[in-house]
C-alpha atoms as a PDB file:
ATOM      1  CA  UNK A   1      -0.596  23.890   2.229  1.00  0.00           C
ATOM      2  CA  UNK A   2       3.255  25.320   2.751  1.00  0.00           C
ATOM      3  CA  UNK A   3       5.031  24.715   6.131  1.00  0.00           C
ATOM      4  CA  UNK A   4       4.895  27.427   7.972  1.00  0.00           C
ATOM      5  CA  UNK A   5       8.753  29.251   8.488  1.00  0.00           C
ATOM      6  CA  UNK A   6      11.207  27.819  10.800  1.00  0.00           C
ATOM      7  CA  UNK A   7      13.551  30.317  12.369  1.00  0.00           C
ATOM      8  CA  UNK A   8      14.612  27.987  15.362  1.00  0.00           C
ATOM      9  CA  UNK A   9      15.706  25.024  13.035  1.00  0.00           C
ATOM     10  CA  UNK A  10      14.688  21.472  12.708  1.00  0.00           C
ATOM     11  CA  UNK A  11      11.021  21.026  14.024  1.00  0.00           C
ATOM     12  CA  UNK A  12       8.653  18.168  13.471  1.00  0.00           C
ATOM     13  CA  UNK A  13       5.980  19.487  11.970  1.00  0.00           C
ATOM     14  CA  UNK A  14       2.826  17.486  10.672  1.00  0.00           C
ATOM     15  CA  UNK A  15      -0.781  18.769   9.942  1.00  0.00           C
ATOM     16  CA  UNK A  16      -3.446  17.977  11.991  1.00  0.00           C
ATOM     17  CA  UNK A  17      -4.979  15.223  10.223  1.00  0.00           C
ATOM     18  CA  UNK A  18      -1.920  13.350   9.583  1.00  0.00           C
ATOM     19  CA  UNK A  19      -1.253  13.835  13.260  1.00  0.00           C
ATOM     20  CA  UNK A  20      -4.508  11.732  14.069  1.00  0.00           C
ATOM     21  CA  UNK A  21      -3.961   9.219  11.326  1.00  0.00           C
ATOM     22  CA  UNK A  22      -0.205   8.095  12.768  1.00  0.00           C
ATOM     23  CA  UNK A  23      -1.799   7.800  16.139  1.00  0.00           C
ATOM     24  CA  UNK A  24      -3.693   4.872  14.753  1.00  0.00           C
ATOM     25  CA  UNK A  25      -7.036   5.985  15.286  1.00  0.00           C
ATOM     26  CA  UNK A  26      -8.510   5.958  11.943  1.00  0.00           C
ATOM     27  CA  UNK A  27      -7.845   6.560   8.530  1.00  0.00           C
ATOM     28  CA  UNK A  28      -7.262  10.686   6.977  1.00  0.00           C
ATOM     29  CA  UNK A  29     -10.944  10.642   5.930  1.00  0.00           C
ATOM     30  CA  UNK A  30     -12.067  10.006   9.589  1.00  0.00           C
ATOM     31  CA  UNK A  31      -9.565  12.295  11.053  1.00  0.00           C
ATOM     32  CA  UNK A  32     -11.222  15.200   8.969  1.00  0.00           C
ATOM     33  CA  UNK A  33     -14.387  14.026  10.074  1.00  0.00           C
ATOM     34  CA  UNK A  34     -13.624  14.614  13.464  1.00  0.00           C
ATOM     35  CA  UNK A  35     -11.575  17.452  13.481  1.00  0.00           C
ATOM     36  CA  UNK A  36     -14.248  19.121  11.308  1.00  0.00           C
ATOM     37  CA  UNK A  37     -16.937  17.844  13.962  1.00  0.00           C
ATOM     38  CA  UNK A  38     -14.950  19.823  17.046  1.00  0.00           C
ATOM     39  CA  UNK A  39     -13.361  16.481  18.719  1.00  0.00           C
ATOM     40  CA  UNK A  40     -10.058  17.716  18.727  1.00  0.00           C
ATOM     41  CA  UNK A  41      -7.920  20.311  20.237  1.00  0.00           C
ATOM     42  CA  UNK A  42      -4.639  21.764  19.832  1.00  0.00           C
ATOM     43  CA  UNK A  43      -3.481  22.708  23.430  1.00  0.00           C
ATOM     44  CA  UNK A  44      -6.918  22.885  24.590  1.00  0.00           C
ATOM     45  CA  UNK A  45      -8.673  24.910  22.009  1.00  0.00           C
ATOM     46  CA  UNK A  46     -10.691  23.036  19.344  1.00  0.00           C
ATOM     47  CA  UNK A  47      -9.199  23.181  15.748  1.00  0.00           C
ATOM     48  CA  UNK A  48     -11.386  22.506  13.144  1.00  0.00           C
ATOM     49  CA  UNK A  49      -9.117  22.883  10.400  1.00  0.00           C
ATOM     50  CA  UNK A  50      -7.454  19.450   9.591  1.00  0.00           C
ATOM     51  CA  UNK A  51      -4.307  21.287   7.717  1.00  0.00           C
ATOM     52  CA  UNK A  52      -3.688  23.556  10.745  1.00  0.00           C
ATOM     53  CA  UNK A  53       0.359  22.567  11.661  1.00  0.00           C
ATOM     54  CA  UNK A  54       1.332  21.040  14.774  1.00  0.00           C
ATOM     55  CA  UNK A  55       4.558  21.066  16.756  1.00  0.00           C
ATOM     56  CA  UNK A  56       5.103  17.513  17.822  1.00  0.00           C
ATOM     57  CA  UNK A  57       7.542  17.898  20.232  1.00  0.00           C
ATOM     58  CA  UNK A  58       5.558  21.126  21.785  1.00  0.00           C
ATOM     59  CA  UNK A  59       1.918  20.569  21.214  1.00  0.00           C
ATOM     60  CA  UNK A  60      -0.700  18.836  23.123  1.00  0.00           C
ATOM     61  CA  UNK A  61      -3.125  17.069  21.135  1.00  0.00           C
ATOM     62  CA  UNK A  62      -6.602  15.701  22.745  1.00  0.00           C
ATOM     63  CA  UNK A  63      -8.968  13.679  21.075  1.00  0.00           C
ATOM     64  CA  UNK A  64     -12.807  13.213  22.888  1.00  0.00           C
ATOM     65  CA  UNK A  65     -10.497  14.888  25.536  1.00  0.00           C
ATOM     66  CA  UNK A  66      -7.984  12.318  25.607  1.00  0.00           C
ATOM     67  CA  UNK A  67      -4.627  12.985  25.091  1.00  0.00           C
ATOM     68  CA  UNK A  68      -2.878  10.835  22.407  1.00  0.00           C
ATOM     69  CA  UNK A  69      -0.680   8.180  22.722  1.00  0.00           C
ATOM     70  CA  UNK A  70       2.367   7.194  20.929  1.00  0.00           C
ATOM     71  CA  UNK A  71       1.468   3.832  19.202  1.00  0.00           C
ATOM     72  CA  UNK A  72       3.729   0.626  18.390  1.00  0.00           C
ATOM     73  CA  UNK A  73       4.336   0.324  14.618  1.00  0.00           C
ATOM     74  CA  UNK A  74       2.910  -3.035  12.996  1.00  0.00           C
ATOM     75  CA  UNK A  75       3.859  -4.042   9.678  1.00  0.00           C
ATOM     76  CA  UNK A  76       1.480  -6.783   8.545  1.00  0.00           C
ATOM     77  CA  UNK A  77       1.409  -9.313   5.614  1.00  0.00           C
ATOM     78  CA  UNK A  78      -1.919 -10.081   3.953  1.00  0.00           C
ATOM     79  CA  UNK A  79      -1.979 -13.122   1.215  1.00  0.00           C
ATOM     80  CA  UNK A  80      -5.275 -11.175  -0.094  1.00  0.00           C
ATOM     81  CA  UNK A  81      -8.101 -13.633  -1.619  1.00  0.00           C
ATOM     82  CA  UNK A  82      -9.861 -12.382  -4.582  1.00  0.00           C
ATOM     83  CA  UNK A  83     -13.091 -10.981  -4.342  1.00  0.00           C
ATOM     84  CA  UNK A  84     -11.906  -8.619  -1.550  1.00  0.00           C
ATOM     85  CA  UNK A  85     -11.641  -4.557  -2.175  1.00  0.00           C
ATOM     86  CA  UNK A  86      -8.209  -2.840  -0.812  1.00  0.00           C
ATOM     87  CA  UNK A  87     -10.534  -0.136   0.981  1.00  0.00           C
ATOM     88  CA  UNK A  88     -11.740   0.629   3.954  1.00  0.00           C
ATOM     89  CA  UNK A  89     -15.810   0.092   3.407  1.00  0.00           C
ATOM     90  CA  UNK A  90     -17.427  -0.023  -0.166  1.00  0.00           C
ATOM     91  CA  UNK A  91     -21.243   1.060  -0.470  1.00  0.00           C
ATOM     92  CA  UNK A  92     -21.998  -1.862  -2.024  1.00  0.00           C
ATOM     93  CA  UNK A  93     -21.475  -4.223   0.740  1.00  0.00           C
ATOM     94  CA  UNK A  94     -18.349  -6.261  -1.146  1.00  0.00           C
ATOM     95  CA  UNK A  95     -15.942  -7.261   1.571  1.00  0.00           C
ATOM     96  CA  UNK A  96     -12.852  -5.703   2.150  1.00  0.00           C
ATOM     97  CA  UNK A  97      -9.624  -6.706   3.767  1.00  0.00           C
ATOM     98  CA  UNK A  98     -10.505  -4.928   6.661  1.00  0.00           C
ATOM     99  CA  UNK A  99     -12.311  -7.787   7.210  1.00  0.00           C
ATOM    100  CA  UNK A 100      -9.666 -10.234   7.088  1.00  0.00           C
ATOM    101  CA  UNK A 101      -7.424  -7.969   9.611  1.00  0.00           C
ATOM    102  CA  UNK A 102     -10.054  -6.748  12.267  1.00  0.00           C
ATOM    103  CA  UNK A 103      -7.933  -8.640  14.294  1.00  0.00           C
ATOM    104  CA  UNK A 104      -5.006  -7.053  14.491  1.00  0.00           C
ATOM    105  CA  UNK A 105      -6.608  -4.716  17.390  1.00  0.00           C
ATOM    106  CA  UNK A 106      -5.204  -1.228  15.395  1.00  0.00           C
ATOM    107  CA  UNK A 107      -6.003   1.243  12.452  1.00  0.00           C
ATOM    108  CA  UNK A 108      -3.704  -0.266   9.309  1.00  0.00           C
ATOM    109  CA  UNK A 109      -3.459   1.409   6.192  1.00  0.00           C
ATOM    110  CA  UNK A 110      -2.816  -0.464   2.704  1.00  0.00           C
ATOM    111  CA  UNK A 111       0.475  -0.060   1.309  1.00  0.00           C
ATOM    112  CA  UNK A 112      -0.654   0.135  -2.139  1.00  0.00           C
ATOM    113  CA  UNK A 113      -3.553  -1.789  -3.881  1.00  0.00           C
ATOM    114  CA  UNK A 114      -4.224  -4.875  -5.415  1.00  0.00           C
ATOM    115  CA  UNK A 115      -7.640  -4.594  -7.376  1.00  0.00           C
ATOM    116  CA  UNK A 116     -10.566  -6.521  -6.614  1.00  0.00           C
ATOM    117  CA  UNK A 117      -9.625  -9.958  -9.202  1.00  0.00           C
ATOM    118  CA  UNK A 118      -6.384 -10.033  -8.306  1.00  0.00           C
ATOM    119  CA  UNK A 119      -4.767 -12.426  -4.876  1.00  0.00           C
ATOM    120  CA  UNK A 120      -1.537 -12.294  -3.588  1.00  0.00           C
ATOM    121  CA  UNK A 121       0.743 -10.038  -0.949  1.00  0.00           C
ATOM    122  CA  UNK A 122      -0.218  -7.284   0.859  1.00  0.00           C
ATOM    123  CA  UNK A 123       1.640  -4.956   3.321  1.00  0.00           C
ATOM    124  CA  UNK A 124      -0.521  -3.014   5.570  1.00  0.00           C
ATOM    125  CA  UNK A 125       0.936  -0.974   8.482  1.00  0.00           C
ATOM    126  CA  UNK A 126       0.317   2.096  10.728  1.00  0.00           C
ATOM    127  CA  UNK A 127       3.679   3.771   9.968  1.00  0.00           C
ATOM    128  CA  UNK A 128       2.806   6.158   7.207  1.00  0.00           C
ATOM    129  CA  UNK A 129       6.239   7.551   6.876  1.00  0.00           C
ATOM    130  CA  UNK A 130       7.158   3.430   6.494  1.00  0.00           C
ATOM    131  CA  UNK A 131       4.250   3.484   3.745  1.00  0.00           C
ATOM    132  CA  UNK A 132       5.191   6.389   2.061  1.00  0.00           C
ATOM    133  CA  UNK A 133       9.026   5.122   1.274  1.00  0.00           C
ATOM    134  CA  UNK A 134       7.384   1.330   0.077  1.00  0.00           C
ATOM    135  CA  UNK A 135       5.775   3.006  -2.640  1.00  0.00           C
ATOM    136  CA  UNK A 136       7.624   5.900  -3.796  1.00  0.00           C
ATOM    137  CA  UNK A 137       8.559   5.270  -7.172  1.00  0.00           C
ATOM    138  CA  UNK A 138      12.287   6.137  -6.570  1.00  0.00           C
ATOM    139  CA  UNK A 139      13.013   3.411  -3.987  1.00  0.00           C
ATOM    140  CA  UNK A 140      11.861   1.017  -6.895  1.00  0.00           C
ATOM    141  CA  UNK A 141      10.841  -2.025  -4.224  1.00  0.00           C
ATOM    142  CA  UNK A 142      10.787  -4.997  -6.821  1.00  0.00           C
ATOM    143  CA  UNK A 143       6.697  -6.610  -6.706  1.00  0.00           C
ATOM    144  CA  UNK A 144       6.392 -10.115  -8.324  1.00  0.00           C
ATOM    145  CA  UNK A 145       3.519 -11.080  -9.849  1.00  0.00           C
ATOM    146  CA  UNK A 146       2.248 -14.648 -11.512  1.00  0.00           C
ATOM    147  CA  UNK A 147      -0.147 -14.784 -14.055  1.00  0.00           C
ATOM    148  CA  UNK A 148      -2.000 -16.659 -16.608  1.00  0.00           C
ATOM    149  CA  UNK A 149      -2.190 -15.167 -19.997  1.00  0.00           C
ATOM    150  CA  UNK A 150      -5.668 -15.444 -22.231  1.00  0.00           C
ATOM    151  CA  UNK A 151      -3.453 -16.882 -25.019  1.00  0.00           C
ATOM    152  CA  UNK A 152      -0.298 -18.194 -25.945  1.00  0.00           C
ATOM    153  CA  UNK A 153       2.651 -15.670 -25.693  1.00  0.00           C
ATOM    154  CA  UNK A 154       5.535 -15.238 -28.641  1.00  0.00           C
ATOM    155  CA  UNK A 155       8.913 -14.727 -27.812  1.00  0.00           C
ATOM    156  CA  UNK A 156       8.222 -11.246 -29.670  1.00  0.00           C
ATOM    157  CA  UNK A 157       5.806 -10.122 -27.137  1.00  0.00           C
ATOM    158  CA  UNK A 158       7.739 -11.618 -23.946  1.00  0.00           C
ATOM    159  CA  UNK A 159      10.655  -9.374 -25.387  1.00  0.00           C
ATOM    160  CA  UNK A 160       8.099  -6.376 -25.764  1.00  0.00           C
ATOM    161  CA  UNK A 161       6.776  -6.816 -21.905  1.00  0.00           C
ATOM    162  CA  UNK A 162      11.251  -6.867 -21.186  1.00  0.00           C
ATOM    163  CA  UNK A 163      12.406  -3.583 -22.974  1.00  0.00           C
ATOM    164  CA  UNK A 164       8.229  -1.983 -21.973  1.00  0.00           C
ATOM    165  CA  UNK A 165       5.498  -1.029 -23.637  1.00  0.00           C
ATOM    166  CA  UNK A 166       3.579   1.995 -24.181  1.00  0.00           C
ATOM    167  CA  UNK A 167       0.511   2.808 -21.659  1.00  0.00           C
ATOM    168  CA  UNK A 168      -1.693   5.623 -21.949  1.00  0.00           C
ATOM    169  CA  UNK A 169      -0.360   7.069 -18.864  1.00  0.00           C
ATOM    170  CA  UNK A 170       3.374   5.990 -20.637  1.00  0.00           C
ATOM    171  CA  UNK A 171       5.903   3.889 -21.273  1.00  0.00           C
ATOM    172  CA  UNK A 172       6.679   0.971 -18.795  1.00  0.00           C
ATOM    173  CA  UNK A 173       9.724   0.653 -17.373  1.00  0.00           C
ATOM    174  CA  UNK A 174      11.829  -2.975 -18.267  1.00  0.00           C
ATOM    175  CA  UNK A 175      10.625  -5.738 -16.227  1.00  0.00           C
ATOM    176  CA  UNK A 176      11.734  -9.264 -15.659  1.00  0.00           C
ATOM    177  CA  UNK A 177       9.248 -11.402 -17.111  1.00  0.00           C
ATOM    178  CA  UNK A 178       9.844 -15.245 -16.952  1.00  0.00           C
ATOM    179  CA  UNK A 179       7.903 -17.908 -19.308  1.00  0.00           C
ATOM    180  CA  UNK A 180       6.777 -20.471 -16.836  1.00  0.00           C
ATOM    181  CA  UNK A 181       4.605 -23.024 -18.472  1.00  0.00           C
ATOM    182  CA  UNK A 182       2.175 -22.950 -21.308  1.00  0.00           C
ATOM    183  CA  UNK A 183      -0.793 -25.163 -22.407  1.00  0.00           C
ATOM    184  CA  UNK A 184      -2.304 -25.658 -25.422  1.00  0.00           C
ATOM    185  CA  UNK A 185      -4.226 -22.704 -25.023  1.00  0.00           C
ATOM    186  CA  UNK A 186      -2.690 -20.393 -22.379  1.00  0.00           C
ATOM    187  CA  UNK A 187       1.013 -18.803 -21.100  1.00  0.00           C
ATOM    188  CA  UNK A 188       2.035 -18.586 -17.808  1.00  0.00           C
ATOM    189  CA  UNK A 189       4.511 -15.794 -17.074  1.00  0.00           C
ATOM    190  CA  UNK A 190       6.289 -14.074 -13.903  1.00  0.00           C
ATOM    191  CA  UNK A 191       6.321 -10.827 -13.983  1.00  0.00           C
ATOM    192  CA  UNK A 192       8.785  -8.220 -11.809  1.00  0.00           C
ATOM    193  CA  UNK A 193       8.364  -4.672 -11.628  1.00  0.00           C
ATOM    194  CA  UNK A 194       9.545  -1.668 -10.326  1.00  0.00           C
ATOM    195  CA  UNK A 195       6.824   0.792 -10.831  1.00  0.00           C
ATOM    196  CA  UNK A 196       3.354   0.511  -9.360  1.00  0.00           C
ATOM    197  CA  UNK A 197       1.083   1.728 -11.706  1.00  0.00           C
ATOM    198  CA  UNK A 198      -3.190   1.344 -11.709  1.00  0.00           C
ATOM    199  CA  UNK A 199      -3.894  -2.285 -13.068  1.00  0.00           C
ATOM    200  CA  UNK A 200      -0.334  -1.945 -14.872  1.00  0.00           C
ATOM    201  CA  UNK A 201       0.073  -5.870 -14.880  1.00  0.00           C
ATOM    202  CA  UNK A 202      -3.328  -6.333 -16.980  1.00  0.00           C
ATOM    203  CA  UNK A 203      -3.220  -3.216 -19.201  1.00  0.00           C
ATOM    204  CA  UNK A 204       0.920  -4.785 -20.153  1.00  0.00           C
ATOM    205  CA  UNK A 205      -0.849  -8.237 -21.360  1.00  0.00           C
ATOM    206  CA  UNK A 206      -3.419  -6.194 -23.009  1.00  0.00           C
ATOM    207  CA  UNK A 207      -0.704  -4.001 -24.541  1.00  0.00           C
ATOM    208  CA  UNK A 208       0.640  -7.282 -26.636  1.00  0.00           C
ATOM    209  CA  UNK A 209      -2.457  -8.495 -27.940  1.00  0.00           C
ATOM    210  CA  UNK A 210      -3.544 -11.191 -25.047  1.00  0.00           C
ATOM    211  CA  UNK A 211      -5.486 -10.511 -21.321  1.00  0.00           C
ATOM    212  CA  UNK A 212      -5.069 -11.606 -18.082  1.00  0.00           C
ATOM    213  CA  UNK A 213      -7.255 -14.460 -17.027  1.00  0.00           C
ATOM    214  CA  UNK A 214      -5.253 -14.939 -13.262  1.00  0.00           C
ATOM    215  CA  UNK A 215      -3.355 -12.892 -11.216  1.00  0.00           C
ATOM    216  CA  UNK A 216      -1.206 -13.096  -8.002  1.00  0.00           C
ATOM    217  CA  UNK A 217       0.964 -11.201  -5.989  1.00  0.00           C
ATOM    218  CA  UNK A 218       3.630 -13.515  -4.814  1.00  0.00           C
ATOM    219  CA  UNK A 219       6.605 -11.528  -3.941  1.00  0.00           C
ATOM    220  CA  UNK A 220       7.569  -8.038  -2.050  1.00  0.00           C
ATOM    221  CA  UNK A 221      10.908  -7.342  -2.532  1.00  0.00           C
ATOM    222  CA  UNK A 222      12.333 -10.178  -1.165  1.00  0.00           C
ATOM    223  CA  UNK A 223       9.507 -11.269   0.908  1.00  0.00           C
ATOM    224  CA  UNK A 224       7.760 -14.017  -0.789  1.00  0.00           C
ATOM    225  CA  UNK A 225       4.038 -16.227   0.085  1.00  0.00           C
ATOM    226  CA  UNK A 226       5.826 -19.111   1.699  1.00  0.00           C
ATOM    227  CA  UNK A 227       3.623 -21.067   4.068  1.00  0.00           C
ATOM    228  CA  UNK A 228       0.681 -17.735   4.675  1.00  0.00           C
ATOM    229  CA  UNK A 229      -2.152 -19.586   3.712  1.00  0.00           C
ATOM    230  CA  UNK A 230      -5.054 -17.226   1.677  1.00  0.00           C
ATOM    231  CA  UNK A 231      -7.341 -15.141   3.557  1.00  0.00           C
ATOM    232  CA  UNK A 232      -4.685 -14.916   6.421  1.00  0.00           C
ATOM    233  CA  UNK A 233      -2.042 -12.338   7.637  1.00  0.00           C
ATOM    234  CA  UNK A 234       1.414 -12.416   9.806  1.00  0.00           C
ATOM    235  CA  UNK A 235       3.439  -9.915  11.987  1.00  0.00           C
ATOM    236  CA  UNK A 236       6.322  -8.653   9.404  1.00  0.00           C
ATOM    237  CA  UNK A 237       9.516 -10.055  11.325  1.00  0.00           C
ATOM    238  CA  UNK A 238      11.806  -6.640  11.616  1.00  0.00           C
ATOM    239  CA  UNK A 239      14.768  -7.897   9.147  1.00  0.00           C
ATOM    240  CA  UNK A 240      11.373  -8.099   6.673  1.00  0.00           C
ATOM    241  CA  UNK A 241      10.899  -4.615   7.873  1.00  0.00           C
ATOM    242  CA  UNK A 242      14.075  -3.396   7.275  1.00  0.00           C
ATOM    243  CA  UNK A 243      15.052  -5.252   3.885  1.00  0.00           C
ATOM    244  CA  UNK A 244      11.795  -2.968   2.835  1.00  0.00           C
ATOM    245  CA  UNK A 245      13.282   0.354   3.637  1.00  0.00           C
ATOM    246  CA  UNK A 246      11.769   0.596   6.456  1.00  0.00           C
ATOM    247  CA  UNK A 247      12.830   1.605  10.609  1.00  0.00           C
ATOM    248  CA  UNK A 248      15.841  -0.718  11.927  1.00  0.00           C
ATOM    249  CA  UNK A 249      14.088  -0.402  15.597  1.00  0.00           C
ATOM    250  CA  UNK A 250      10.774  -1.999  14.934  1.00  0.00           C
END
């Protein structure tokens, strides 16, 4: 939907639903829900259109006829488990890491995924804007990743994961990929990349002829694991914040 014109310069503008969403109430699914169920108004009349545009320095927004509030911003690190799903519910009753960060007391989205087999690091926050920088493909946020490979690696096909390989959705962009150990059987590597695509760790090891048997997230940029033990979270200190693009007055 286009922003409506602005003849009196620089507004802050944000639809509806988004509106809801940075207030920390719920994720953009549920804000639909309830703006499409009546529970919010725009200056006291309902709105039940979750694109409709609102003036954030002029309008008043209620919700269950509450007005809302400005929230804090939390930045949170997760050192996700496997067997955990980077959504908000699943229908088939698999946990989620909602369930590992009820605790935080406030609506947190994921900043980006890790799939259901793979552990590691995590951000979640409630500053969308915050999210929305940390995985835009032209800040290029370096993600480091360790991994144990089905088979033992050549120097050919280390080289080939370096200069990239081609995906079905294109070629990868070079990556820093470090031989760690190997056993008779299996490779260890470290992988850093620059790109976030879908499963793009596993489908590069599938790529050159081997598959991923282990997988963690260990690094952020230049936020790594440390001491988080699995299955827990921390408050992201604000220099963390900040050497992640993100707000200098967290």
């Amino acid at each position: 939907m286009p922003k409506p014109p602005n003849p009196i310069g620089k507004r802050r503008l944000k639809t509806l639903e988004r509106v809801l969403s940075k207030a920390g109430l719920g994720s953009r699914t549920d804000a639909r829900s309830w703006i499409g169920s009546g529970r919010v108004r725009v200056n006291g009349k309902v709105i039940r259109n979750p694109d409709h545009w609102v003036d954030m320095d002029r309008d008043r927004v209620t919700f269950d006829g509450r007005p809302l509030r400005p929230v804090a911003r939390i930045y949170v690190l997760l050192y996700k488990p496997t067997g955990y799903l980077t959504t908000w519910s699943d229908p088939e009753g698999r946990p989620t890491v909602y369930d590992l960060t009820a605790g935080v007391g406030t609506w947190l989205s994921p900043v980006g995924r890790l799939d259901l087999d793979t552990s590691g690091l995590l951000v979640m926050t409630n500053d969308t804007d915050f999210a929305e920088r940390l995985t835009n493909p032209d800040h290029q946020v370096p993600k480091t990743y360790q991994l144990k490979a089905s088979t033992l690696l050549s120097d050919q096909q280390i080289e080939q994961l370096r200069r990239g390989v081609e995906l079905s959705d294109g070629a990868t962009r070079p990556a820093l990929v470090k031989r760690l150990r190997e056993s008779a059987r299996y490779t260890h590597l470290e992988l850093t990349l620059r790109e976030g695509r879908n499963r793009q760790v596993r489908r590069m090891i599938e790529a050159v002829g081997s598959k991923v048997l282990k997988l963690v997230r260990t690094a952020i940029g230049p936020i790594r694991i440390g001491d988080l033990p699995i299955g827990q979270w921390r408050i992201l200190t604000a220099k963390e914040v900040k050497s992640l693009g993100g707000p200098r007055n967290v």
